[in-house]
Protein backbone atom coordinates (compact mmCIF):
# COMPACT_ATOMS: atom_id res chain seq x y z
CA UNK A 1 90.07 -49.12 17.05
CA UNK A 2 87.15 -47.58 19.15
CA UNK A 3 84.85 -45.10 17.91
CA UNK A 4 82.29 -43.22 19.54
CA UNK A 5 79.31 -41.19 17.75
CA UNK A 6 77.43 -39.14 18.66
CA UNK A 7 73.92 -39.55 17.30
CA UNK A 8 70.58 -37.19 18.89
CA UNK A 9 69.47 -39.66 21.65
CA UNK A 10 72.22 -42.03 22.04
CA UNK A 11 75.59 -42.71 22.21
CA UNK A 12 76.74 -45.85 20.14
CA UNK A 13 80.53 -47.17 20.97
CA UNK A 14 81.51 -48.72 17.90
CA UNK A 15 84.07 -52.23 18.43
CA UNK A 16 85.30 -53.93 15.40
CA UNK A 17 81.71 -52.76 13.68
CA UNK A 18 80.04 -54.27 16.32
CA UNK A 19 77.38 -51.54 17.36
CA UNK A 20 77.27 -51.25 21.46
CA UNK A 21 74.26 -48.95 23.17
CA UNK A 22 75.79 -46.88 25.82
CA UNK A 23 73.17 -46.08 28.79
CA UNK A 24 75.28 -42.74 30.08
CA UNK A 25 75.91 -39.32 28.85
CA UNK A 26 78.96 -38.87 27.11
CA UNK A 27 80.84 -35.10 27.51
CA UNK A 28 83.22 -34.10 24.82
CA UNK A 29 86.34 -31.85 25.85
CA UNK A 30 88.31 -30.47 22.28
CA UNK A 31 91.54 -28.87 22.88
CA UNK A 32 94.28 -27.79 20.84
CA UNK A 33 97.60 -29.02 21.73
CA UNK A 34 101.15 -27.38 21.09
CA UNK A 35 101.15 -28.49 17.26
CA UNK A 36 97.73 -27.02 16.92
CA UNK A 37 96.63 -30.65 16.89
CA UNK A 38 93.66 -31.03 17.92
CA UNK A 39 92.68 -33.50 20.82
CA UNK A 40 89.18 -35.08 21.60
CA UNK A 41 88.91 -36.14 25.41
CA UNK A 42 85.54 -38.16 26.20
CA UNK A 43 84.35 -39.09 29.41
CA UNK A 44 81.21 -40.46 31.08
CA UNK A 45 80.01 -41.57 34.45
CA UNK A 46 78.46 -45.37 35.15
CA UNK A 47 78.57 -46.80 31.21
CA UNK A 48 75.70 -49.08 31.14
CA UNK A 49 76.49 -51.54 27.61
CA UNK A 50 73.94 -53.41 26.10
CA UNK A 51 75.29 -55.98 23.63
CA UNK A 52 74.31 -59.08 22.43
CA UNK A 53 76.24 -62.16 23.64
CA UNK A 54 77.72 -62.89 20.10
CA UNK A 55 79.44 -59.23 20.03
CA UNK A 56 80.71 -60.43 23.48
CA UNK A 57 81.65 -63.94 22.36
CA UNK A 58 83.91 -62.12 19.49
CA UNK A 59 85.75 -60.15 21.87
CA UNK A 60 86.48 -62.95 24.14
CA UNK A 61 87.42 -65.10 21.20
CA UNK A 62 89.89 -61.89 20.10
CA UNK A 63 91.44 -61.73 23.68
CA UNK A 64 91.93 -65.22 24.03
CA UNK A 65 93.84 -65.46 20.62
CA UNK A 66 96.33 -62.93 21.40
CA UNK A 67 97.25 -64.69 24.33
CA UNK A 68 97.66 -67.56 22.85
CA UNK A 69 99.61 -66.17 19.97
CA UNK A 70 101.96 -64.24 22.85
CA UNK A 71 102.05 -67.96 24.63
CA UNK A 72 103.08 -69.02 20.98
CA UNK A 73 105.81 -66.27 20.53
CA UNK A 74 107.16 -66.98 24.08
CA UNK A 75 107.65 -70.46 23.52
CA UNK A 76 109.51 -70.23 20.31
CA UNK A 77 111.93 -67.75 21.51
CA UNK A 78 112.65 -70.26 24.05
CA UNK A 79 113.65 -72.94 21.15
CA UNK A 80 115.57 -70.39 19.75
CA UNK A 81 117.70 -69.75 22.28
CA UNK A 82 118.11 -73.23 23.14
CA UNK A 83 118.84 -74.09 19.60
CA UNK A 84 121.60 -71.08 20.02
CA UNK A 85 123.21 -72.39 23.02
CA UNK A 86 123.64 -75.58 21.85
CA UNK A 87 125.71 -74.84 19.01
């Protein structure tokens, strides 16, 4: 999940509790929708991040390992229905 605060100067975008710097104002829109929920809308022009490489080395590592796992799931359904078909 993504979380961004709000703190007096900055923005911080928070990843996995890996702390990003965001270089861009942030607006906040709050609205109420038809089950009196209500709904926080945030937007921002040009986001500058400043991270380290390890935070970006973690996220790669997370991408890559859900495509693998799909490639894994994909491939065993395959077996499956091979396995199925045979008898």
């Amino acid at each position: 999940m993504i979380h961004i605060r709000h703190n007096n100067k900055r923005n911080t975008l928070n990843i996995a509790d890996n702390v990003l710097d965001i270089n861009s104002n942030i607006s906040e829109t709050t609205s109420l929708t038809k089950n009196n929920n209500r709904e926080v809308t945030y937007s921002a022009e040009s986001i500058i991040f400043n991270c380290t490489e390890s935070i970006i080395d973690k996220l790669s590592k997370i991408i890559n390992n859900g495509f693998q796992l799909i490639l894994m799931m994909i491939s065993y359904s395959i077996e499956v229905s091979k396995r199925r078909q045979k008898g």
